[in-house]
Protein backbone atom coordinates (compact mmCIF):
# COMPACT_ATOMS: atom_id res chain seq x y z
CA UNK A 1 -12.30 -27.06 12.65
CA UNK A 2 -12.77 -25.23 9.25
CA UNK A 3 -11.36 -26.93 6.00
CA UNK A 4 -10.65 -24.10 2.99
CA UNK A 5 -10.33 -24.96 -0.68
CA UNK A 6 -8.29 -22.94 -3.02
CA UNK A 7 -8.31 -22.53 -6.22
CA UNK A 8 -7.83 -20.03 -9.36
CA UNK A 9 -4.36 -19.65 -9.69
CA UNK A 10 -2.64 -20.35 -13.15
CA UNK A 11 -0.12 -18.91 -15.19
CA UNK A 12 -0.59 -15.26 -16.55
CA UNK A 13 1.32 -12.47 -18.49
CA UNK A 14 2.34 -8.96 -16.90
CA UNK A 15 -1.17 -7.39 -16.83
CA UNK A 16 -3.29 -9.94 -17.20
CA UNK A 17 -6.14 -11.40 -14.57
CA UNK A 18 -6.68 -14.04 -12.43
CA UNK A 19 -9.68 -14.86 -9.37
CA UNK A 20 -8.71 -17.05 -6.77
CA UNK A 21 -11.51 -18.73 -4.81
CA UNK A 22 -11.65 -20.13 -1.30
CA UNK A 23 -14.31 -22.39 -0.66
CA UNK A 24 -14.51 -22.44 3.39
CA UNK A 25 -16.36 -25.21 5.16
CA UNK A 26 -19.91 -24.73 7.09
CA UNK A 27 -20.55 -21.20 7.45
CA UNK A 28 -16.74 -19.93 7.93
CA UNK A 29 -17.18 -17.01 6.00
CA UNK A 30 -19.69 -15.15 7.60
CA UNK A 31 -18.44 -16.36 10.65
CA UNK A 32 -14.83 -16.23 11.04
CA UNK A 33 -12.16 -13.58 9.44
CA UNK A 34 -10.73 -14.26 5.93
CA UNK A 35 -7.80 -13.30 4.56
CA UNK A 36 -5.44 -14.10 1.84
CA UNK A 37 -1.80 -14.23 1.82
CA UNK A 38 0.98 -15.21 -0.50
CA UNK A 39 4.44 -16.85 -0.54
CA UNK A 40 7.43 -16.34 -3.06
CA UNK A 41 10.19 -18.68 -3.54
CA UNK A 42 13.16 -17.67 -0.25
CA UNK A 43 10.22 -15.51 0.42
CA UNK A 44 8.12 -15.13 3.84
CA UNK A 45 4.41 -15.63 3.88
CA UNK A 46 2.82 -11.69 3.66
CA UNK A 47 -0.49 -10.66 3.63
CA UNK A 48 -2.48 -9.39 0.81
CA UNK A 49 -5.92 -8.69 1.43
CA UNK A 50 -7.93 -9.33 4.60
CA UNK A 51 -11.78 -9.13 5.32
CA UNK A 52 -14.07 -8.70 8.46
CA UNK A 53 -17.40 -10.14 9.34
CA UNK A 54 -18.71 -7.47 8.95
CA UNK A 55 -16.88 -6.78 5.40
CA UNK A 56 -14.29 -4.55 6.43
CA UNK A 57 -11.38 -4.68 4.31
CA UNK A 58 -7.60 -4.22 5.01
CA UNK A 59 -5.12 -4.21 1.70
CA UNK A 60 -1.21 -4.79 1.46
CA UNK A 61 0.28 -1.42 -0.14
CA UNK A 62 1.84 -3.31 -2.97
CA UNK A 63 -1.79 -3.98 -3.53
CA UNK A 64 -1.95 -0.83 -5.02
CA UNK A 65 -5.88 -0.62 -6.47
CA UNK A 66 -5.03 -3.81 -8.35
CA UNK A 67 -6.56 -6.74 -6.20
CA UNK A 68 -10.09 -7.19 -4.89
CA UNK A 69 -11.36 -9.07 -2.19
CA UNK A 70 -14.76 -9.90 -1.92
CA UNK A 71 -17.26 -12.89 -0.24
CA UNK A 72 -20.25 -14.36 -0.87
CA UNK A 73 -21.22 -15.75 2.73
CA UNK A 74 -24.45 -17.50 1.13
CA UNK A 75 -21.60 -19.59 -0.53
CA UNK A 76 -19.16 -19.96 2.33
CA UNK A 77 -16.74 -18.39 -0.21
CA UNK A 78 -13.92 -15.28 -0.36
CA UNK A 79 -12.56 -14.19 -3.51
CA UNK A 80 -9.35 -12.37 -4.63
CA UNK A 81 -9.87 -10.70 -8.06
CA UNK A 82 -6.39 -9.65 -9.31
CA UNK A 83 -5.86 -7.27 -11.96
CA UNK A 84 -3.05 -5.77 -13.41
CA UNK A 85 -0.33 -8.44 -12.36
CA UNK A 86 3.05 -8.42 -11.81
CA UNK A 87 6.17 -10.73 -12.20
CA UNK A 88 6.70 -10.11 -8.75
CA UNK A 89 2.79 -11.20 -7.52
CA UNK A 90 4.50 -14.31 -8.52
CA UNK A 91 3.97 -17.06 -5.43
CA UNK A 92 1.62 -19.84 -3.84
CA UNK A 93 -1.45 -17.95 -2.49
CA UNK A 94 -3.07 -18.95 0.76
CA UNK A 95 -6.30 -18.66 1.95
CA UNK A 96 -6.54 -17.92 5.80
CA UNK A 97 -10.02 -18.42 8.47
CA UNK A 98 -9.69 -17.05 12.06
CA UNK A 99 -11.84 -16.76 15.27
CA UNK A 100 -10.05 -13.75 15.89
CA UNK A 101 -9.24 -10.75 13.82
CA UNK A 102 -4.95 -10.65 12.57
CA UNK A 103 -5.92 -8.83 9.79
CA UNK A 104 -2.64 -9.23 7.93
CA UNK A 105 -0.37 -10.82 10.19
CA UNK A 106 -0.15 -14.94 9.28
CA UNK A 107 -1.00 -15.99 12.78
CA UNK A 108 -4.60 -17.41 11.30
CA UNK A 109 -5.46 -20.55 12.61
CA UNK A 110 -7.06 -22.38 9.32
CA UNK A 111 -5.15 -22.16 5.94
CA UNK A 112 -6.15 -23.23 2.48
CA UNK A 113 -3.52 -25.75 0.57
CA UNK A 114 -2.74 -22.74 -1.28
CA UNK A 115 -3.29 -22.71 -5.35
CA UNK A 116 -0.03 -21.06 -7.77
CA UNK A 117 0.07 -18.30 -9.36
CA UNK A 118 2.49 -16.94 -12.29
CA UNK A 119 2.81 -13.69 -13.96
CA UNK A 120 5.40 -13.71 -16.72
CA UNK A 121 6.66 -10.72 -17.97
């Protein structure tokens, strides 16, 4: 079993910054594939970002240049670094841990409790 901690969210204006963490038990991030994914309001759950073991990377398109995903397996962490927001990056984002590689599809088996974020325009 893998436990994952999110955090970072908060409320932001239209082009402003935020970096969501995920804290993943043992060694889950060098270990297992990490992903993010988000969930508006009437919404369903989409992906945003999702990296390999060995650091490959796979981005939403609405991603657009703006969001950066990065881990620091010494920590057992993944980060999302998210620039240039948008009302509509609005939602509760998830952090995801998987044996096997979904890149963005939600069918991860571990999920974070999933930390808010809020871009106001």
């Amino acid at each position: 079993s893998v436990q994952l901690e999110d955090s970072g969210g908060g409320s932001v204006q239209a082009g402003g910054s935020l970096r969501l963490s995920c804290a993943a038990s043992g060694n889950a991030a060098s270990s297992y594939y990490m992903a993010w994914f988000r969930q508006a309001p009437g919404k369903e759950r989409e992906g945003v970002a999702s990296i390999d073991r060995d650091g490959s990377i796979t981005y939403a398109e609405f991603v657009e240049g703006r969001f950066t995903i990065s881990k620091d397996n010494a920590k057992s962490t993944v980060y999302l670094q998210m620039n240039s927001l948008k009302p509509e990056d609005t939602g509760m984002y998830y952090c995801a841990a998987d044996p096997g590689k979904w890149w963005l599809l939600p069918l991860y088996n571990y999920w974070g409790q999933g930390t808010q974020v809020t871009v106001s325009s």
